[in-house]
C-alpha atoms as a PDB file:
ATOM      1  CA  UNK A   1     112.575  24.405 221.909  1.00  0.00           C
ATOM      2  CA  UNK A   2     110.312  21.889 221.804  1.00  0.00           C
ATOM      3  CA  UNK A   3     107.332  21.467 218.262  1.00  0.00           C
ATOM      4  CA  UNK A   4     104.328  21.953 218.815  1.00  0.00           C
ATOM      5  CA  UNK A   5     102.569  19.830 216.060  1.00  0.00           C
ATOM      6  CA  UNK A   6     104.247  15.997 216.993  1.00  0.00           C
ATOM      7  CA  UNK A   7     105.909  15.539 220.076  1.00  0.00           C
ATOM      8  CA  UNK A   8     108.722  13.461 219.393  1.00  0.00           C
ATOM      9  CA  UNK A   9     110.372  10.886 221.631  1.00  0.00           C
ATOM     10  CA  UNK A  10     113.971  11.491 222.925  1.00  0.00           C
ATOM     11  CA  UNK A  11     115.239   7.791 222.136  1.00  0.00           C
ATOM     12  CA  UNK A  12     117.161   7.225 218.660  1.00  0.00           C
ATOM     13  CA  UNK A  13     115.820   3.701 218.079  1.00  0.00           C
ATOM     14  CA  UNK A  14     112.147   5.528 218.453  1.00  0.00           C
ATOM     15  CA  UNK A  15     113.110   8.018 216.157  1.00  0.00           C
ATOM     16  CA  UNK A  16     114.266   5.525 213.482  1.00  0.00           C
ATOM     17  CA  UNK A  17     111.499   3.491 213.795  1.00  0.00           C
ATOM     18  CA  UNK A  18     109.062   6.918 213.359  1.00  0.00           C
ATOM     19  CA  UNK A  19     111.249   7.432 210.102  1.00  0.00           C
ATOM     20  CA  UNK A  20     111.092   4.013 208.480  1.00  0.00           C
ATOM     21  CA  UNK A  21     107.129   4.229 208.905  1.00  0.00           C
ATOM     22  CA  UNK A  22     106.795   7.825 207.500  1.00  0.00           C
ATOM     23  CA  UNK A  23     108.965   6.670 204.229  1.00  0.00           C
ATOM     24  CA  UNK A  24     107.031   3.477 203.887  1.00  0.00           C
ATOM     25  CA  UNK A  25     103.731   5.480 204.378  1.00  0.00           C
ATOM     26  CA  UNK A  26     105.141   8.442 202.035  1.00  0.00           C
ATOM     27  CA  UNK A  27     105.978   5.449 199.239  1.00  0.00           C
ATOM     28  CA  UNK A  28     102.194   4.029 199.675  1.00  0.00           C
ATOM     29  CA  UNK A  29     101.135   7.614 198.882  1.00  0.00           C
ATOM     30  CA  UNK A  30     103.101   8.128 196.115  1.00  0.00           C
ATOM     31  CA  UNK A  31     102.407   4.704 194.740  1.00  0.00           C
ATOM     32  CA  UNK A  32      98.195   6.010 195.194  1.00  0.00           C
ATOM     33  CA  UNK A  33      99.153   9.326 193.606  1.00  0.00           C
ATOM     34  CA  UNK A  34     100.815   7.336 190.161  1.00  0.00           C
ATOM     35  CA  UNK A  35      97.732   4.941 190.189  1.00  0.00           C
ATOM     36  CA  UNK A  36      95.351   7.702 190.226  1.00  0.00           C
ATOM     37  CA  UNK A  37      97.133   9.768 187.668  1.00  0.00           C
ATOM     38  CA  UNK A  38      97.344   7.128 185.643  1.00  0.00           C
ATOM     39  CA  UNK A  39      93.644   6.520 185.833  1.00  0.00           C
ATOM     40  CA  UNK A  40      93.189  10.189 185.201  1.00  0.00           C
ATOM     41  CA  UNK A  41      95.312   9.950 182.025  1.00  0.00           C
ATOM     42  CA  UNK A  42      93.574   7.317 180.647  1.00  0.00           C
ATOM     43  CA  UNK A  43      90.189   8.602 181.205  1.00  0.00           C
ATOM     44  CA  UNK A  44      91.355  11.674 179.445  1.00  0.00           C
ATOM     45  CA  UNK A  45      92.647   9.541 176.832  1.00  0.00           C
ATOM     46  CA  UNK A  46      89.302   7.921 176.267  1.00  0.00           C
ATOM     47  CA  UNK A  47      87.244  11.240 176.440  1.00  0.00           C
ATOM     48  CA  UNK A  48      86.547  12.154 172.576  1.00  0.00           C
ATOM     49  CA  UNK A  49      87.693  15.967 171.682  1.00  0.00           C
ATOM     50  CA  UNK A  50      85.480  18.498 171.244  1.00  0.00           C
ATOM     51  CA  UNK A  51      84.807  19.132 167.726  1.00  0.00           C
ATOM     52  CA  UNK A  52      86.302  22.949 166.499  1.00  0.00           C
ATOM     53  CA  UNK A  53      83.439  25.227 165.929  1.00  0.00           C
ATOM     54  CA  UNK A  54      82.660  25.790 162.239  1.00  0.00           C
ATOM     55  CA  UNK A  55      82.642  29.421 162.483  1.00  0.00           C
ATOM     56  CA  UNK A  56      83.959  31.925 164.496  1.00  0.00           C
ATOM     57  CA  UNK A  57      83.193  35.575 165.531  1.00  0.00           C
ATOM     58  CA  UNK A  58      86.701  37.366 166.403  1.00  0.00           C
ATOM     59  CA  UNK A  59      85.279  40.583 168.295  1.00  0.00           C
ATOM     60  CA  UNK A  60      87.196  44.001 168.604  1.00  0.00           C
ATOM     61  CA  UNK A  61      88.696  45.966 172.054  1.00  0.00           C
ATOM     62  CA  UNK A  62      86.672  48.190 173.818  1.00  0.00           C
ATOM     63  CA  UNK A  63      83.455  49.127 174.882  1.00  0.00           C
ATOM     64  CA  UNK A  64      81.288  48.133 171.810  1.00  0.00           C
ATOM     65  CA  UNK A  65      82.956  44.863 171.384  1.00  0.00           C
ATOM     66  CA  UNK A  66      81.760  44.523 167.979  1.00  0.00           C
ATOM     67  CA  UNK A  67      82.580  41.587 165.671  1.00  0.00           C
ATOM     68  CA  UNK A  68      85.656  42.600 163.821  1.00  0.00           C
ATOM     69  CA  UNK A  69      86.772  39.709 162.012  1.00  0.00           C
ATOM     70  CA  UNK A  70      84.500  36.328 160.736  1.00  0.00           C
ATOM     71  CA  UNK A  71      87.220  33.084 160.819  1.00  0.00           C
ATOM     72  CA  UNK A  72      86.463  29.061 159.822  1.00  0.00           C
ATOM     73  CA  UNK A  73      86.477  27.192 162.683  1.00  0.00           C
ATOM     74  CA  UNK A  74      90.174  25.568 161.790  1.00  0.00           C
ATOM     75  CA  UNK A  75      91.449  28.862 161.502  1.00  0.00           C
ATOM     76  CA  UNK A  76      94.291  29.962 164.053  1.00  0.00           C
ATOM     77  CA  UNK A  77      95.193  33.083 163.742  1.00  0.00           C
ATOM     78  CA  UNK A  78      93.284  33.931 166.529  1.00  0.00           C
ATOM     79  CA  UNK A  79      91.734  32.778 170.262  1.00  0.00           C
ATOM     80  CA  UNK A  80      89.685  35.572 170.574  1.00  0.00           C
ATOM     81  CA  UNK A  81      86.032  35.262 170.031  1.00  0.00           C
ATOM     82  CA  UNK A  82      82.894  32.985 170.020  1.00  0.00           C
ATOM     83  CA  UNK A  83      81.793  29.742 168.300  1.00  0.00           C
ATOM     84  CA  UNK A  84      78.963  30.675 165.793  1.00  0.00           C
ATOM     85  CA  UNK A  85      76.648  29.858 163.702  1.00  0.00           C
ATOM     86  CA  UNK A  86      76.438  29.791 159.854  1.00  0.00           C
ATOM     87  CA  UNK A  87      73.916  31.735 160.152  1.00  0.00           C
ATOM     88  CA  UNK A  88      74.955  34.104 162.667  1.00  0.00           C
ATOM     89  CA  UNK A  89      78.204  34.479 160.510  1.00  0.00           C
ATOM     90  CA  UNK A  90      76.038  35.431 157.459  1.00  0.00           C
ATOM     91  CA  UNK A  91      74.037  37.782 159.521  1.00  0.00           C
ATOM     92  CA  UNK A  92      77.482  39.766 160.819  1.00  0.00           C
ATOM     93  CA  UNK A  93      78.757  40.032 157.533  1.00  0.00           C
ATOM     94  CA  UNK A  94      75.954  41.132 156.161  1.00  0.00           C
ATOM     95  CA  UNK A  95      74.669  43.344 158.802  1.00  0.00           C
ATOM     96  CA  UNK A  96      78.293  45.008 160.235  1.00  0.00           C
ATOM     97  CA  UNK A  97      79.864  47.391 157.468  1.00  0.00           C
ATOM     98  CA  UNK A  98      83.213  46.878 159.746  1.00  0.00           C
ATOM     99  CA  UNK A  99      83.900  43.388 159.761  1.00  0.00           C
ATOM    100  CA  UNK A 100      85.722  41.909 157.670  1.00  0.00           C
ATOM    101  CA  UNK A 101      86.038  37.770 156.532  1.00  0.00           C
ATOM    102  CA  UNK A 102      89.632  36.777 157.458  1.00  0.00           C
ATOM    103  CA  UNK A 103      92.074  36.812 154.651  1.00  0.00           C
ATOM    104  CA  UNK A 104      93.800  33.453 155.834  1.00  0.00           C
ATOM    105  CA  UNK A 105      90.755  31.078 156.223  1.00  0.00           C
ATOM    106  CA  UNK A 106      88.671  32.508 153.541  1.00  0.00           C
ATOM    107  CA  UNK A 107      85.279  31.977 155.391  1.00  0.00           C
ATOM    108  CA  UNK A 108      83.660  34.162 152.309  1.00  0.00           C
ATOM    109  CA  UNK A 109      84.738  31.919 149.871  1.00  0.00           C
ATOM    110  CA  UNK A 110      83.541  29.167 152.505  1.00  0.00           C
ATOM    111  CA  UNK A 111      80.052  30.275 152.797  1.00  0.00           C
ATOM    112  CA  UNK A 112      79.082  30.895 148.854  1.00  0.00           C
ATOM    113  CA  UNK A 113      79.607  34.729 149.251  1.00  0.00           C
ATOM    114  CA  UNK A 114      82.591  35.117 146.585  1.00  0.00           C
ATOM    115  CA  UNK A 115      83.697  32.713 143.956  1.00  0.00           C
ATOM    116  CA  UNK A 116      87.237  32.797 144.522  1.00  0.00           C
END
């Protein structure tokens, strides 16, 4: 049954000469793929981290997805949540009777809110 997508000559000296240009083509490729990656890691080298947020809203399950827990920015006891504000952080633990400051990163003791 002949295929469809490339015709191929009957000959065997055609046929090895079709093979020793696809693997000579296939190394230049692979030669262009490790020269870009390599560009690639070295531009993500270069690129300066984003600095952690100071503060961070950790916000409950469910419907009213309300702020449950206020964390330091360095904190890792959780990925859920938002960046925030001092301010904003203030405000939530101020205004929300349910949230609580986290007991790990202290942000309480952080902010001026309890000597500790």
């Amino acid at each position: 049954m002949p295929d469809p997508l490339l015709p191929l000559p009957p000959a065997l000296d055609q046929l090895l000469v079709i093979r020793r240009w696809l693997e000579l083509t296939l190394a230049r490729v692979d030669e262009h793929i490790d020269a870009v990656r390599a560009v690639e890691e070295e531009r993500a080298r270069r690129r300066p981290l984003p600095e952690p947020p100071r503060w961070w809203l950790e916000y409950g399950i469910g419907v009213s997805r309300l702020p449950a827990r206020v964390h330091t920015g360095e904190c890792r006891i959780t990925n859920r949540g938002k960046p925030a504000t001092r301010e904003s952080v203030l405000e939530v633990l101020r205004t929300v009777p349910s949230v609580i400051a986290c007991p790990l990163c202290r942000p309480d003791s952080e902010l001026g809110l309890w000597d500790s």
